[in-house]
PDB file of N, CA and C in Angstrom:
ATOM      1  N   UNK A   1     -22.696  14.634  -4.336  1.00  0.00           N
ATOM      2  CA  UNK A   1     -21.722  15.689  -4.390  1.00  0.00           C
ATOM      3  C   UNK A   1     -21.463  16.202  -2.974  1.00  0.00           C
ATOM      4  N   UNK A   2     -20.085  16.599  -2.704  1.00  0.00           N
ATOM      5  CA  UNK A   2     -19.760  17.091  -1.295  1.00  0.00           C
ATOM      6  C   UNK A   2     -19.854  18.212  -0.938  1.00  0.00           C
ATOM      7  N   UNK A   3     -20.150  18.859  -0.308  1.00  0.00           N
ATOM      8  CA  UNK A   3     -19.509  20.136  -0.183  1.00  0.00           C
ATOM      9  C   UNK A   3     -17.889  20.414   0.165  1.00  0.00           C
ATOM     10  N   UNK A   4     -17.554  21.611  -0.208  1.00  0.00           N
ATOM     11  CA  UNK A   4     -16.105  21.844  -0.041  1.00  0.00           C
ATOM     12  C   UNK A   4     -15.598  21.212   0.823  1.00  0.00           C
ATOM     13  N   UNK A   5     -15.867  21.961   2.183  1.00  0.00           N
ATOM     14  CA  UNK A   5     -15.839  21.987   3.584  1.00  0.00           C
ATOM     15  C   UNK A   5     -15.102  20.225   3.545  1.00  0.00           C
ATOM     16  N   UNK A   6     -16.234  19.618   3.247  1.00  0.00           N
ATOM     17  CA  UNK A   6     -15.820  18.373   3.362  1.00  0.00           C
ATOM     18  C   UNK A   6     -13.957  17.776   2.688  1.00  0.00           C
ATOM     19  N   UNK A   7     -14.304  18.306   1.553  1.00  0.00           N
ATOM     20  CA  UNK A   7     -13.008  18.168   1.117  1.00  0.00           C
ATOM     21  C   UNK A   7     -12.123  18.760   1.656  1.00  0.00           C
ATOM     22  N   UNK A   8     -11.921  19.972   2.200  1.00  0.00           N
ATOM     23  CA  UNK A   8     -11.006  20.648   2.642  1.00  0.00           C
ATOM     24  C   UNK A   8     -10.417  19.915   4.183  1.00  0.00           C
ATOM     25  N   UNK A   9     -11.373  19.172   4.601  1.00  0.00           N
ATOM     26  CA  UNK A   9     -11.245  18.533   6.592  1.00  0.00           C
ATOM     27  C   UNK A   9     -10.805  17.186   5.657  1.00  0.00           C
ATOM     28  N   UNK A  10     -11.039  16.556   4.776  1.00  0.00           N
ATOM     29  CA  UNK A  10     -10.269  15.411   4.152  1.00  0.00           C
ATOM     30  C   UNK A  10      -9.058  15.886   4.200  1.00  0.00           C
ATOM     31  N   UNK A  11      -8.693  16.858   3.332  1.00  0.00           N
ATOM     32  CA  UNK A  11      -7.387  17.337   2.864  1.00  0.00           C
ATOM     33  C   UNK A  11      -6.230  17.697   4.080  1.00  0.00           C
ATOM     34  N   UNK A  12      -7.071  18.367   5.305  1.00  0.00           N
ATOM     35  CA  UNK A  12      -6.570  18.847   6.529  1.00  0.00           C
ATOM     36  C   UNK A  12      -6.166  17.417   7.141  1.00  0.00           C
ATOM     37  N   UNK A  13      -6.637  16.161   7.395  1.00  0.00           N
ATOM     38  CA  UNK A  13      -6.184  15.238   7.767  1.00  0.00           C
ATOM     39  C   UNK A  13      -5.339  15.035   7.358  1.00  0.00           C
ATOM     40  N   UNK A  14      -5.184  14.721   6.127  1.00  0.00           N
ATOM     41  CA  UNK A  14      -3.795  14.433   5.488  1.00  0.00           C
ATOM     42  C   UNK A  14      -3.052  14.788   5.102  1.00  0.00           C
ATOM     43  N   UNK A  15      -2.778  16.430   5.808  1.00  0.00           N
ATOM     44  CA  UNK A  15      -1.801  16.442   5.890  1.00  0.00           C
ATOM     45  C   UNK A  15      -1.527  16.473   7.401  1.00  0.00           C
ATOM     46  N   UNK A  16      -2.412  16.935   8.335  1.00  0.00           N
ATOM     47  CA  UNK A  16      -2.313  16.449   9.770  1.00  0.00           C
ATOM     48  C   UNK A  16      -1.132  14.803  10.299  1.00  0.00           C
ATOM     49  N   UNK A  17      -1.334  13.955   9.364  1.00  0.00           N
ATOM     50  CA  UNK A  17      -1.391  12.525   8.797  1.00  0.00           C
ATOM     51  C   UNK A  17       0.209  12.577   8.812  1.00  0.00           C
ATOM     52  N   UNK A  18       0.287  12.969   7.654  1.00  0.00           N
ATOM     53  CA  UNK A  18       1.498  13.350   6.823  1.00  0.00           C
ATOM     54  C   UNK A  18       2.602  14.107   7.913  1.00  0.00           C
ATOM     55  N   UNK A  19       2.459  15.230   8.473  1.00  0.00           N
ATOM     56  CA  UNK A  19       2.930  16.086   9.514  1.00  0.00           C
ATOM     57  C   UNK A  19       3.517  15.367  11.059  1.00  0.00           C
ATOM     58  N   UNK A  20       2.649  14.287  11.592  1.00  0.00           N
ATOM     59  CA  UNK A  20       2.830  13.633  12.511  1.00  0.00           C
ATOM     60  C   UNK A  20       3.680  12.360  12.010  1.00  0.00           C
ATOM     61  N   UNK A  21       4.358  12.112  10.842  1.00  0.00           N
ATOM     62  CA  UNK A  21       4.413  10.885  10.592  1.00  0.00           C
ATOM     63  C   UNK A  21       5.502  10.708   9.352  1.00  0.00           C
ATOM     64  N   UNK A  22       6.598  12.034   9.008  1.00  0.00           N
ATOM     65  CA  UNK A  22       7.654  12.213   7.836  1.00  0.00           C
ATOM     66  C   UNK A  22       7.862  11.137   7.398  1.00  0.00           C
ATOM     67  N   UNK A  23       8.838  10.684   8.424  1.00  0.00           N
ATOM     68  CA  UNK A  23       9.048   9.174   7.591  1.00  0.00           C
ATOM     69  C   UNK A  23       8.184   7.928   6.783  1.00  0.00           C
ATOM     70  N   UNK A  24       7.185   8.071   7.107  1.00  0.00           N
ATOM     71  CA  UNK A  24       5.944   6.860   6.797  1.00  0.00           C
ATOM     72  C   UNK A  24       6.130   6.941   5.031  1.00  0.00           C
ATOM     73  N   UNK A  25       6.364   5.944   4.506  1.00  0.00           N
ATOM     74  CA  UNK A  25       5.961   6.478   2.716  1.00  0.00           C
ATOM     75  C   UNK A  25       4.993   5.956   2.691  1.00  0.00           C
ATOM     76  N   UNK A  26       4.010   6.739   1.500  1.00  0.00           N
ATOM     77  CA  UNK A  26       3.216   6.680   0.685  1.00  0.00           C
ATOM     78  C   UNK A  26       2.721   5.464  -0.448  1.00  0.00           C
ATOM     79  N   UNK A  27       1.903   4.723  -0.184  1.00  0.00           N
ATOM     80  CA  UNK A  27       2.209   4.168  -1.414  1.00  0.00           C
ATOM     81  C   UNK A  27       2.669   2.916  -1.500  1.00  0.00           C
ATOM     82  N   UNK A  28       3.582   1.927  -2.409  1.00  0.00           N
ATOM     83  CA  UNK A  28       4.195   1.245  -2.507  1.00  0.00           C
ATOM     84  C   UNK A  28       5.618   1.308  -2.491  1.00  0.00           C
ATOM     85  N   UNK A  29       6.426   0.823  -1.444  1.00  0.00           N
ATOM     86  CA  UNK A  29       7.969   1.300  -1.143  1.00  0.00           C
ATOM     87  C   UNK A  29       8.863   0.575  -2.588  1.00  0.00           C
ATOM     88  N   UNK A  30       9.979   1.342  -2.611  1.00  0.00           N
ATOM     89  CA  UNK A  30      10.624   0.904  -4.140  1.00  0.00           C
ATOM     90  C   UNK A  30      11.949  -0.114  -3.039  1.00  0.00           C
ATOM     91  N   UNK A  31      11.968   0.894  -2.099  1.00  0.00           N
ATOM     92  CA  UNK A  31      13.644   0.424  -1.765  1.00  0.00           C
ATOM     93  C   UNK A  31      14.304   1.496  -1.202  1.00  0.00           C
ATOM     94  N   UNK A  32      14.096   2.470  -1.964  1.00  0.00           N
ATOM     95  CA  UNK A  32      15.177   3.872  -2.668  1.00  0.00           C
ATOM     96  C   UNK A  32      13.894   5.541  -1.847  1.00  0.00           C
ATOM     97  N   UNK A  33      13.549   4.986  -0.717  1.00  0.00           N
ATOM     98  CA  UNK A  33      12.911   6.299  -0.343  1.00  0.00           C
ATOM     99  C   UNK A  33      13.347   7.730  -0.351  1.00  0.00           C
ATOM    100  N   UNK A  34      14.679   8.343  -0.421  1.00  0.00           N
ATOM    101  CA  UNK A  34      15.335   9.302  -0.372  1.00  0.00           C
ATOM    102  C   UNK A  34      14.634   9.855  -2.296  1.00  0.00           C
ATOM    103  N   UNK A  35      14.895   9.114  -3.422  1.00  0.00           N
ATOM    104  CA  UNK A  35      14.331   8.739  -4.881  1.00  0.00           C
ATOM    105  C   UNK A  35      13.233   8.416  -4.878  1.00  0.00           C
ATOM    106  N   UNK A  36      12.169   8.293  -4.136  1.00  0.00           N
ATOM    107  CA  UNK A  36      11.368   8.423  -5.111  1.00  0.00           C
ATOM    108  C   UNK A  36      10.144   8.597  -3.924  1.00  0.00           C
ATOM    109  N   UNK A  37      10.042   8.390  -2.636  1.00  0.00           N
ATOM    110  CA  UNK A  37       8.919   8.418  -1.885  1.00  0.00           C
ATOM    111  C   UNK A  37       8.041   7.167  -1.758  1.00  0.00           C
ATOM    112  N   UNK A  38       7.950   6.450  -2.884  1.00  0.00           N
ATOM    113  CA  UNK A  38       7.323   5.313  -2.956  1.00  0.00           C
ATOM    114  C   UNK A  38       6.306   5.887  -4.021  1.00  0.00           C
ATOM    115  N   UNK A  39       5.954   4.425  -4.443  1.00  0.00           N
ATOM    116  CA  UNK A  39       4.683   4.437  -5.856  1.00  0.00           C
ATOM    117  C   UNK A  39       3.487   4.876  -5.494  1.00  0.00           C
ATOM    118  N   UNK A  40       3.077   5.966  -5.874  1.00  0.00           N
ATOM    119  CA  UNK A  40       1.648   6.227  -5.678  1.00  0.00           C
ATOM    120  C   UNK A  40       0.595   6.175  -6.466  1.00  0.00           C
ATOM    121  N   UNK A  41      -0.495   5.042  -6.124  1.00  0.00           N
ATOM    122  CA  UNK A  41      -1.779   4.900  -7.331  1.00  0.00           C
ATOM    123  C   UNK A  41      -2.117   6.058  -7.638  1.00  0.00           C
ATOM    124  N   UNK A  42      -2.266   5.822  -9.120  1.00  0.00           N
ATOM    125  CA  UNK A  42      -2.873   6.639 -10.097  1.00  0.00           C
ATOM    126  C   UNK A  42      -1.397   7.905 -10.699  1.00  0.00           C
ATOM    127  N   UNK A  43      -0.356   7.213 -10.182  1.00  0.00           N
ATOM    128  CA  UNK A  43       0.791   8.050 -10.902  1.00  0.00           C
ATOM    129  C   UNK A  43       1.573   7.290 -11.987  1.00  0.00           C
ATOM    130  N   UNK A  44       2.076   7.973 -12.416  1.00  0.00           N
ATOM    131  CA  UNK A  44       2.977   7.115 -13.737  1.00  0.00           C
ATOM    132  C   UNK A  44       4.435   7.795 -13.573  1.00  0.00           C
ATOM    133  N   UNK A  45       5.205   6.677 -12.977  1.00  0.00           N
ATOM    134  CA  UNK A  45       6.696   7.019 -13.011  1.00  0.00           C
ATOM    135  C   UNK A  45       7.460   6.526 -14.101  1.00  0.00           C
ATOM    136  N   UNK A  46       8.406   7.383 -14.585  1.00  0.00           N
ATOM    137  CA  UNK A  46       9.253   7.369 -15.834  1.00  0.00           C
ATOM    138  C   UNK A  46      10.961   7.284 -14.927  1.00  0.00           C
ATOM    139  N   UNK A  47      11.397   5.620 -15.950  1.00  0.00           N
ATOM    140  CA  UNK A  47      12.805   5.861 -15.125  1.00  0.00           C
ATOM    141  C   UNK A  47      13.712   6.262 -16.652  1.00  0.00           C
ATOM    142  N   UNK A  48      14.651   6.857 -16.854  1.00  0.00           N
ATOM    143  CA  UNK A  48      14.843   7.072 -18.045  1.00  0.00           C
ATOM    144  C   UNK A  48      16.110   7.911 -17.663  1.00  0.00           C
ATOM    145  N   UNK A  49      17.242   7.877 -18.540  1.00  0.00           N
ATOM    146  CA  UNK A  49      18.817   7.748 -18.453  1.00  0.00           C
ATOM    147  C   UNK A  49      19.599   7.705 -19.785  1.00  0.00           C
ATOM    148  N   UNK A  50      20.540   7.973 -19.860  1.00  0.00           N
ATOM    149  CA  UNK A  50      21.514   7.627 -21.353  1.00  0.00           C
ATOM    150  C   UNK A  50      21.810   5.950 -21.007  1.00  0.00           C
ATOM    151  N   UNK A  51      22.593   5.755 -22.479  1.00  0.00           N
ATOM    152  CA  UNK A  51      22.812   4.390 -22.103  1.00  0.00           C
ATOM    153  C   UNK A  51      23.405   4.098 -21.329  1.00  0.00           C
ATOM    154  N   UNK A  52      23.609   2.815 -20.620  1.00  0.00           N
ATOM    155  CA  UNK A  52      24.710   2.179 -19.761  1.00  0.00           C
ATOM    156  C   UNK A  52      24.918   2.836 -18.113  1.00  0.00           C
ATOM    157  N   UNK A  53      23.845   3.411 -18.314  1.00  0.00           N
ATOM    158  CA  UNK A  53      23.881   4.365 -16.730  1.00  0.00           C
ATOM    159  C   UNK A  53      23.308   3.619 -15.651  1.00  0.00           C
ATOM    160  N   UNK A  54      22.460   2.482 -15.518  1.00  0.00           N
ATOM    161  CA  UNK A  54      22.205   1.516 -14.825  1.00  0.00           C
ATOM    162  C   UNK A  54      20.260   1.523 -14.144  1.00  0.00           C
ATOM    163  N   UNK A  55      19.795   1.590 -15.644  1.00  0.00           N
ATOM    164  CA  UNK A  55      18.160   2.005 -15.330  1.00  0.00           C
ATOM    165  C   UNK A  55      17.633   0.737 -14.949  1.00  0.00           C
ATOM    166  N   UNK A  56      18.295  -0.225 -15.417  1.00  0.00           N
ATOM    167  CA  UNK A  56      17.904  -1.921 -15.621  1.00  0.00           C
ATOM    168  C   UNK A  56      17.775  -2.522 -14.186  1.00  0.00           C
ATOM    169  N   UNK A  57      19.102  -2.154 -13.701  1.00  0.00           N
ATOM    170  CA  UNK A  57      19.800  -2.302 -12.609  1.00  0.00           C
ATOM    171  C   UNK A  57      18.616  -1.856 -10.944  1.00  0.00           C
ATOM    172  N   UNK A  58      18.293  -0.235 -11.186  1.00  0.00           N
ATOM    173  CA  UNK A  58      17.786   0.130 -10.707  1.00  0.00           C
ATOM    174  C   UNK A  58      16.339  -0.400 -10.190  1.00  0.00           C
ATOM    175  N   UNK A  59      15.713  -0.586 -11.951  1.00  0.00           N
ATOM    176  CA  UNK A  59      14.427  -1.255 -12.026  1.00  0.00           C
ATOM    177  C   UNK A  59      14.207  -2.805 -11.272  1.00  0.00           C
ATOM    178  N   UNK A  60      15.551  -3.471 -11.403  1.00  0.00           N
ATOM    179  CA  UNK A  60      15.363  -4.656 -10.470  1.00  0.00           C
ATOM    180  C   UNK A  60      15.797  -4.753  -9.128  1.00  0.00           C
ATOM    181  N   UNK A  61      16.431  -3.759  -9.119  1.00  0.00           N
ATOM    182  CA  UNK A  61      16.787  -3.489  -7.292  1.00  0.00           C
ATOM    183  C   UNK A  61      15.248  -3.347  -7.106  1.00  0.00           C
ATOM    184  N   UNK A  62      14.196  -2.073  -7.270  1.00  0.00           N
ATOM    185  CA  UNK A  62      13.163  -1.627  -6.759  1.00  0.00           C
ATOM    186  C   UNK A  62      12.273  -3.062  -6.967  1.00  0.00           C
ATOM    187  N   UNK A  63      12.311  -3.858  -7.823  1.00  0.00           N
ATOM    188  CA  UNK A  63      10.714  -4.741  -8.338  1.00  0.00           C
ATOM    189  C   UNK A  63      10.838  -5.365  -6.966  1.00  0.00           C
ATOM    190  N   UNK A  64      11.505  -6.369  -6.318  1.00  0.00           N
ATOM    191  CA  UNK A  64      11.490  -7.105  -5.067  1.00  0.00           C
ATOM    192  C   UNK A  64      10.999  -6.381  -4.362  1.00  0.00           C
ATOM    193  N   UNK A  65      11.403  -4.951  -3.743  1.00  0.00           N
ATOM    194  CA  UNK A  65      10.456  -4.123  -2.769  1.00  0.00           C
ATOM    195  C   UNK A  65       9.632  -3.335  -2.539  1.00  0.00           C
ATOM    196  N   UNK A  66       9.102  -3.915  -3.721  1.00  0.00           N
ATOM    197  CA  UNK A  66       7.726  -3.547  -4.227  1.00  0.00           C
ATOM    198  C   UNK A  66       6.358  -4.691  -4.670  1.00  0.00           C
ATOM    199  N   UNK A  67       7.182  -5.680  -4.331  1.00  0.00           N
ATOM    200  CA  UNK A  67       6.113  -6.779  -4.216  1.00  0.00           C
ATOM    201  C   UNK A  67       5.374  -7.496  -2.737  1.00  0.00           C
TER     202      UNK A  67
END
């Protein structure tokens, strides 16, 4: 077990990290950084739309730049 402290100088890096570095995404890039930031482990993204609005479309633009 950690102490806080510890977690908190983790946490301070990253955003130290984060702060020096806006543009960098997170994660796995989709394509579409402005939408979505990129995939981040341990999240669950939902793409979801009425019909015919182009979710399909979307989903295969992102799969290529994300492999």
């Amino acid at each position: 077990m950690k102490p806080i402290f510890d977690y908190l100088k983790d946490y301070r890096d990253y955003i130290d990290k984060r702060l020096a570095n806006p543009d960098e995404i997170e994660g796995m890039t989709t394509g579409i950084k402005e939408l979505t930031g990129g995939f981040k482990e341990g999240e669950l993204s939902v793409l979801a739309a009425r019909t015919s609005i182009g979710k399909t479309s979307i989903a295969l633009y992102m799969r290529p730049q994300s492999s």
